[in-house]
Each structure stands twice: as C-alpha cells, then as structure tokens.
Protein backbone atom coordinates (compact mmCIF):
# COMPACT_ATOMS: atom_id res chain seq x y z
CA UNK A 1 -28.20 13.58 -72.77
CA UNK A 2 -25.56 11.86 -74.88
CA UNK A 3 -24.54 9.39 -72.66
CA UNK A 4 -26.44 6.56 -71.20
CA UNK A 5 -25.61 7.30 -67.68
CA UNK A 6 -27.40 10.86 -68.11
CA UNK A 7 -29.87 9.03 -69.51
CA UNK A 8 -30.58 6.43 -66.72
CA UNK A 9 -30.13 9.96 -64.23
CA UNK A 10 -32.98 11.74 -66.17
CA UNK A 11 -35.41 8.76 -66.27
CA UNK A 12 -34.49 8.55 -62.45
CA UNK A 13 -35.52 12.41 -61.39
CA UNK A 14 -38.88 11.83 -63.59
CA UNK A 15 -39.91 10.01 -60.79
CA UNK A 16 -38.91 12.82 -58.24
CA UNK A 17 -35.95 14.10 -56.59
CA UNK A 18 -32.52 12.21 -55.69
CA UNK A 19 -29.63 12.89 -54.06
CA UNK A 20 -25.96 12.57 -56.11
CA UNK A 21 -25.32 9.55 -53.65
CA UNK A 22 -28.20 7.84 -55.25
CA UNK A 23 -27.93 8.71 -58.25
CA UNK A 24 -24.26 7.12 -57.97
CA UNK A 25 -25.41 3.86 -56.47
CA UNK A 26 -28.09 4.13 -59.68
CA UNK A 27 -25.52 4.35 -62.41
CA UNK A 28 -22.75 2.41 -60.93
CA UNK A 29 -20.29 5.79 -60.92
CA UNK A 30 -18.46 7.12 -58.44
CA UNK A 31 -19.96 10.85 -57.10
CA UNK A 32 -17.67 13.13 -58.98
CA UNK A 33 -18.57 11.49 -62.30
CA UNK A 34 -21.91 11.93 -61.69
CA UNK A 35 -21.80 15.31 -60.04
CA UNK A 36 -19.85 16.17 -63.67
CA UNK A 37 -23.00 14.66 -65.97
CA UNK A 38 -25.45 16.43 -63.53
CA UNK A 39 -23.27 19.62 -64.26
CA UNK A 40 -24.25 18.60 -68.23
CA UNK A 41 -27.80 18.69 -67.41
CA UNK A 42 -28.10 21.35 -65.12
CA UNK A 43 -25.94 23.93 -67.85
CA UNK A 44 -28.66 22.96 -70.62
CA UNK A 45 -31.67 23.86 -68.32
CA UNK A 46 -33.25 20.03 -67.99
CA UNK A 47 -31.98 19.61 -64.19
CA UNK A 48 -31.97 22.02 -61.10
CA UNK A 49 -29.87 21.46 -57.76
CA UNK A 50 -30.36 22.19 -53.62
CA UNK A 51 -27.53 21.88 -51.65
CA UNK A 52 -28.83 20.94 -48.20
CA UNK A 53 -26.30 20.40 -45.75
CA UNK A 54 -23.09 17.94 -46.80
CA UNK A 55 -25.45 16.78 -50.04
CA UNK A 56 -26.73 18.30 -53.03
CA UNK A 57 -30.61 16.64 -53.82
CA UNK A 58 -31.42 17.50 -58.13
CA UNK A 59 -34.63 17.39 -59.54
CA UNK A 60 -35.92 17.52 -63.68
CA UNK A 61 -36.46 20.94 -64.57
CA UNK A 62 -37.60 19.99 -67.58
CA UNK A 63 -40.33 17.06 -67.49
CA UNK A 64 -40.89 17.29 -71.26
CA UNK A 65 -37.75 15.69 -71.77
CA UNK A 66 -39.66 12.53 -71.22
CA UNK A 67 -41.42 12.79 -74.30
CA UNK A 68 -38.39 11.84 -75.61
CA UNK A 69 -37.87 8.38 -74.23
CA UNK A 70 -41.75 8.02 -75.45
CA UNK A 71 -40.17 8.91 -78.92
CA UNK A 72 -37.29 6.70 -78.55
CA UNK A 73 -39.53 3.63 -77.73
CA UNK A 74 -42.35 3.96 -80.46
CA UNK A 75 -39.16 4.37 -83.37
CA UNK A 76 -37.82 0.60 -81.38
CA UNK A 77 -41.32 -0.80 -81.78
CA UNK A 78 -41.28 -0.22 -85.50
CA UNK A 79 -37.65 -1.18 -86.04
CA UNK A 80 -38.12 -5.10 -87.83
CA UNK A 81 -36.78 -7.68 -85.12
C-alpha cells in the first residue's frame, strides 16, 4: 500500500466494489497502471477480483486494512501544527 494511488484504491473498495474503469477515473491513471497496483494488492491478500464479461469488478478482501487509515489519522491529530 506504498503508494498513494493504492491508497486512494483501498479507501475506494471499503465502500464496496468497483470496476478497474472506475477505479482509473478515481486515481487519474490510465487502466493498465491501475490493473498493475490492483495486481499489488490482490498478491498480498487485501483485494480479490471477478472478471465479468470485458471488465474485471475488485473488492477489499481485507476490511481490517482500514484500521490503518484510523491509525494514520489519530498519529496526524497529535502531530503539533
């Protein structure tokens, strides 16, 4: 999750599943570099995929990963301004 697109991806599927298209459109990427981060993702067990016809739909595998963003946030609020 190294990268902020991933990032942006994986707060994205919290919310429930998305095609790559819209995940593209989301991040500003073109498909193949987002089908390559979703690759990232899917290898280390946090996404899954579903190819349904011409389109491949992912969803979080993982939904504890969202703890971390929780974590993230609370170490900002305490960071002086």
């Amino acid at each position: 999750m190294g990268h902020p697109g991933r990032l942006l991806m994986v707060d994205e599927l919290s919310r429930g599943e998305r095609c790559v298209c819209e995940l593209a459109t989301l991040v500003g990427s073109e498909m193949p570099t987002v089908s390559r981060h979703l690759a990232v993702l899917k290898s280390a067990g946090i996404v899954s995929d579903e190819k349904r016809g011409a389109q491949v739909f992912y969803r979080l595998m993982t939904p504890c990963v969202m703890n971390f963003f929780k974590c993230v946030a609370s170490v900002r609020e305490k960071l002086p301004k």
